[in-house]
C-alpha atoms as a PDB file:
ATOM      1  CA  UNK A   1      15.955 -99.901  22.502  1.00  0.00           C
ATOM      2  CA  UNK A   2      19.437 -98.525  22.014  1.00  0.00           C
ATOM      3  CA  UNK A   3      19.757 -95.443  20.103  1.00  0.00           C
ATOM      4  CA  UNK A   4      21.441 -95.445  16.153  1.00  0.00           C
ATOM      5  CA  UNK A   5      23.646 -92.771  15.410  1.00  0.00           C
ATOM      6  CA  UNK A   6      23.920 -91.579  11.903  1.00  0.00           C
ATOM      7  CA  UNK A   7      27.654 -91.951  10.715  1.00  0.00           C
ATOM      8  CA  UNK A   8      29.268 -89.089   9.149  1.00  0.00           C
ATOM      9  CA  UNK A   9      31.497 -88.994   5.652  1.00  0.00           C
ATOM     10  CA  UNK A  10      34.577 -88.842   7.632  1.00  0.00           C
ATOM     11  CA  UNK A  11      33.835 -91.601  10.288  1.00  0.00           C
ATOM     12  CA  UNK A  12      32.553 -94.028   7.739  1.00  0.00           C
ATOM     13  CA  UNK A  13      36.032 -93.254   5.379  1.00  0.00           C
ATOM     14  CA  UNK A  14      37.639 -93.960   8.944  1.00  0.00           C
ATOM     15  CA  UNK A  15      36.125 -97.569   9.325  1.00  0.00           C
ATOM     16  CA  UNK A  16      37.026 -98.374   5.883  1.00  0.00           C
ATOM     17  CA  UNK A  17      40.422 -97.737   6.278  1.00  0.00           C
ATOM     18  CA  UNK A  18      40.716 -99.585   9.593  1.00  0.00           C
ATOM     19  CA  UNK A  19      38.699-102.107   7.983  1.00  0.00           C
ATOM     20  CA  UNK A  20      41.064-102.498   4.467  1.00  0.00           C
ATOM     21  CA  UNK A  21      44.639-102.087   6.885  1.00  0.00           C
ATOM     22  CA  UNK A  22      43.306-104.682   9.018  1.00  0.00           C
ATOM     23  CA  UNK A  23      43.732-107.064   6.585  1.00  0.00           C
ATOM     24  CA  UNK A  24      47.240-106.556   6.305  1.00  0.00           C
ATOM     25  CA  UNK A  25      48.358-105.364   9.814  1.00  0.00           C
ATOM     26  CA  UNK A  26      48.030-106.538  13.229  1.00  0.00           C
ATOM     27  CA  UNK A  27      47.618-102.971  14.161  1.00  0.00           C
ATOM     28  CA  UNK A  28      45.701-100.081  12.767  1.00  0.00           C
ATOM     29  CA  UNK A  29      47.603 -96.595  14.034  1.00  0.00           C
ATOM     30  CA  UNK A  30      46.212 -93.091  13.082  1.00  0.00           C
ATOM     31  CA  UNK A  31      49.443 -92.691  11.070  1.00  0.00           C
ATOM     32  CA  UNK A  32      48.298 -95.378   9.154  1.00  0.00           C
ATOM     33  CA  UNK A  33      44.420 -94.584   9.030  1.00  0.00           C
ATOM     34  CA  UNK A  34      45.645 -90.585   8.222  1.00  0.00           C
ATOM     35  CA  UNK A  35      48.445 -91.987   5.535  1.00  0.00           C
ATOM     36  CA  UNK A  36      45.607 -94.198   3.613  1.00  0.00           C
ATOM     37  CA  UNK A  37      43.244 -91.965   3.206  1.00  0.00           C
ATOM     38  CA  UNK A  38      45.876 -89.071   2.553  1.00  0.00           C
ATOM     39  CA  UNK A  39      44.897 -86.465   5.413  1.00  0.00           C
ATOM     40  CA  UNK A  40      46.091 -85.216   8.648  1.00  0.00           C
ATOM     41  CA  UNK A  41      46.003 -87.472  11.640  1.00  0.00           C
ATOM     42  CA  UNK A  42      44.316 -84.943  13.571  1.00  0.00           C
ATOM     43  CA  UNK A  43      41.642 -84.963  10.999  1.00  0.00           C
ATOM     44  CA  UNK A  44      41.270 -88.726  11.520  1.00  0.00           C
ATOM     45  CA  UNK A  45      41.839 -88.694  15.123  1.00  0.00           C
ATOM     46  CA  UNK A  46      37.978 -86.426  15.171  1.00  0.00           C
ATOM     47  CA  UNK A  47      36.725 -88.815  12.903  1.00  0.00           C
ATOM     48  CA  UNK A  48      37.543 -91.353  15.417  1.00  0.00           C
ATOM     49  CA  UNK A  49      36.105 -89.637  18.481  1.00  0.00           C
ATOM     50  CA  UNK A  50      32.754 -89.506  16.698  1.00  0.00           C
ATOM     51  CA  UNK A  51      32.863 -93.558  16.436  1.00  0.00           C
ATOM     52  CA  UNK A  52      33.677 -93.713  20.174  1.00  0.00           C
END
C-alpha cells in the first residue's frame, strides 16, 4: 500500500496556482506560480520540492 503524504499550506497554494495558470497557459513557470500567488520564487520553488 503506497504511503499518503500530508500536503502542507504552501504546497497545496502551489497546486492551485499551477492548477488555475494551466488553464490559460501551455506552461506553468515558477515566475508565474511565485507572481500569482505574490511571493518569492524561491519560496515556491520549496513548495515544489515537497510535491516532488
Amino acid at each position: 500500500m503506497p504511503r499518503t503524504k500530508k500536503l502542507t499550506e504552501s504546497a497545496e497554494d502551489c497546486l492551485e496556482a499551477i492548477y488555475v495558470l494551466s488553464k490559460t497557459k501551455k506552461v506553468v513557470r515558477v515566475k508565474d506560480i511565485a507572481k500569482h500567488l505574490d511571493t518569492k520564487m524561491a519560496s515556491i520553488v520549496v513548495g515544489l520540492k515537497t510535491l516532488a
